[in-house]
C-alpha atoms as a PDB file:
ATOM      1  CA  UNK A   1       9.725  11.150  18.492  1.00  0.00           C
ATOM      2  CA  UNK A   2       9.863   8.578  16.165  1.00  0.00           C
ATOM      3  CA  UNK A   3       8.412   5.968  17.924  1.00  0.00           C
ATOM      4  CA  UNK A   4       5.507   7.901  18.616  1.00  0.00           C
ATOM      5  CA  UNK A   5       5.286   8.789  14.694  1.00  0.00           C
ATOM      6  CA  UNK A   6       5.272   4.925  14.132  1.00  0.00           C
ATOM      7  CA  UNK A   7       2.875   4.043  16.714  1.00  0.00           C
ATOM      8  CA  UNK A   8       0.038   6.637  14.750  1.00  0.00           C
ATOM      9  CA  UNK A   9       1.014   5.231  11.557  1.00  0.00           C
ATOM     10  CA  UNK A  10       3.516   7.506  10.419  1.00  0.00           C
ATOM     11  CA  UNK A  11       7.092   7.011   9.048  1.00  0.00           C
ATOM     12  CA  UNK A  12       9.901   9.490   9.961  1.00  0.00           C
ATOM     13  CA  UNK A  13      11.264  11.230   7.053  1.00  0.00           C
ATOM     14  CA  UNK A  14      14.737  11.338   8.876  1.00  0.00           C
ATOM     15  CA  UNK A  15      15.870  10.032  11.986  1.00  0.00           C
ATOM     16  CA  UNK A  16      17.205  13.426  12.918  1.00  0.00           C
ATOM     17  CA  UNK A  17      14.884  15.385  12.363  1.00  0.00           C
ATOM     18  CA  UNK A  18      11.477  14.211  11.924  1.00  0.00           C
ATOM     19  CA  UNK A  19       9.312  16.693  11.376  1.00  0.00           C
ATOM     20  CA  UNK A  20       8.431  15.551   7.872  1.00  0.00           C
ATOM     21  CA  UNK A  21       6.307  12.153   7.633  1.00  0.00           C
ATOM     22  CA  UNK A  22       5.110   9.312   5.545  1.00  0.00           C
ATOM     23  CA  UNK A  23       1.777   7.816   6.379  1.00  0.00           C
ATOM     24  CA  UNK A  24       3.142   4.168   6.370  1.00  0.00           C
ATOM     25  CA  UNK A  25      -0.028   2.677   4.158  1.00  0.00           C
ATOM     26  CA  UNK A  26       0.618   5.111   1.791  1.00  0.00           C
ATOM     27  CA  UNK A  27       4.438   3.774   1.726  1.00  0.00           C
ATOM     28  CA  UNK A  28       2.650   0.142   1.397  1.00  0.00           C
ATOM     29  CA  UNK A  29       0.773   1.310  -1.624  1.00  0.00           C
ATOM     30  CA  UNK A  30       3.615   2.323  -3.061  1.00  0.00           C
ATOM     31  CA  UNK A  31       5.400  -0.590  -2.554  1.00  0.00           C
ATOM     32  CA  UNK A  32       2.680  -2.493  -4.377  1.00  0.00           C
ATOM     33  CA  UNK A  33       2.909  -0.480  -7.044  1.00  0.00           C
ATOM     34  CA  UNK A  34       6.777  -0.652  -7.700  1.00  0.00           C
ATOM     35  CA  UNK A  35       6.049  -4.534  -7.436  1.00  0.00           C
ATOM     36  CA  UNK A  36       3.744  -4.564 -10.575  1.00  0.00           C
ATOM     37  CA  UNK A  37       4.681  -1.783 -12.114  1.00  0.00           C
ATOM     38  CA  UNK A  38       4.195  -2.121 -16.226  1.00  0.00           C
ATOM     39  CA  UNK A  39       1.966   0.124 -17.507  1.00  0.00           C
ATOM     40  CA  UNK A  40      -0.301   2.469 -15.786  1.00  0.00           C
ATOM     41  CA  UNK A  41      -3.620   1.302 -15.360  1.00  0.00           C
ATOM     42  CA  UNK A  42      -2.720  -2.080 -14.861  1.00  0.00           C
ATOM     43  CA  UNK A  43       0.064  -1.652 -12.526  1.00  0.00           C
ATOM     44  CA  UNK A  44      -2.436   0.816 -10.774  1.00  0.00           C
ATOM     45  CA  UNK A  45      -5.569  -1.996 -10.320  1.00  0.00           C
ATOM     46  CA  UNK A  46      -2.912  -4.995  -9.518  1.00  0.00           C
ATOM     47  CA  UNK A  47      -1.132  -2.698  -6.570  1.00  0.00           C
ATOM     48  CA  UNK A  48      -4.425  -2.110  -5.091  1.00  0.00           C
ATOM     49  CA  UNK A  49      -5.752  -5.556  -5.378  1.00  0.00           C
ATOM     50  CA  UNK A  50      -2.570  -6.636  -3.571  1.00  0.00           C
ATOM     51  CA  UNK A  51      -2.696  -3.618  -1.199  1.00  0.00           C
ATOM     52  CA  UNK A  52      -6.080  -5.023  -0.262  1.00  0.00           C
ATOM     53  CA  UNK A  53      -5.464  -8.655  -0.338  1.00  0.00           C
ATOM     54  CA  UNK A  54      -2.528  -8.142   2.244  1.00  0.00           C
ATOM     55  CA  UNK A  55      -5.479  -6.382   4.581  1.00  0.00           C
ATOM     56  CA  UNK A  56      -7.561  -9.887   4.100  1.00  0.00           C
ATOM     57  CA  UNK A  57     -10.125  -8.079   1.577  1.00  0.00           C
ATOM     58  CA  UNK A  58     -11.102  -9.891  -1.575  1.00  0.00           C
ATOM     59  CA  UNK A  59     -11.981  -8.378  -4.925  1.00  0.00           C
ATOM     60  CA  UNK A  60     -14.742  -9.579  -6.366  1.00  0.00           C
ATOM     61  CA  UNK A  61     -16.263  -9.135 -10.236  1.00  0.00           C
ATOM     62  CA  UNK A  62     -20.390  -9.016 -10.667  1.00  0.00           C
ATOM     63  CA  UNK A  63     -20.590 -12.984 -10.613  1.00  0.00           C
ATOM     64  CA  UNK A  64     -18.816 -13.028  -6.504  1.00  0.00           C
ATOM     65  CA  UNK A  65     -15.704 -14.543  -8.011  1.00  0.00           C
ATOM     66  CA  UNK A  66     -12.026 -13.272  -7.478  1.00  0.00           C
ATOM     67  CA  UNK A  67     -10.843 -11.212 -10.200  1.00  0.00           C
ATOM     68  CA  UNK A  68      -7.302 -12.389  -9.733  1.00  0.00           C
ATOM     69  CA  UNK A  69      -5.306 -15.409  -8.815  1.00  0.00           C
ATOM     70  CA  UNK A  70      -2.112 -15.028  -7.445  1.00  0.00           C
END
């Protein structure tokens, strides 16, 4: 069963019994945000900048230039 959770995306909330489960971008998200975790809002827009940088999308301001360098 949970192979077939992790081929759909999910993540097995225990390996006995898995009928509780995590969608696994969600647990990437979240993983972001413990990364650059300082205060709220910032920790919020850094997580999903690199949420969507690991997915090959760029965040752009008005001008068409990145908004952060890493």
């Amino acid at each position: 069963v949970a192979q077939v959770l992790i081929a759909q995306g999910l993540f097995p909330a225990s390996p006995v019994h898995p009928n509780l489960a995590f969608s696994i971008d969600l647990l990437e998200l979240y993983q972001a945000l413990f990364e650059r975790s300082c205060d709220a809002v910032g920790s919020m827009a850094t997580a999903l900048h690199t949420y969507y940088q690991r997915r090959g999308f760029s965040i752009l301001n008005k001008k068409v230039c990145p908004t952060f360098h890493e």
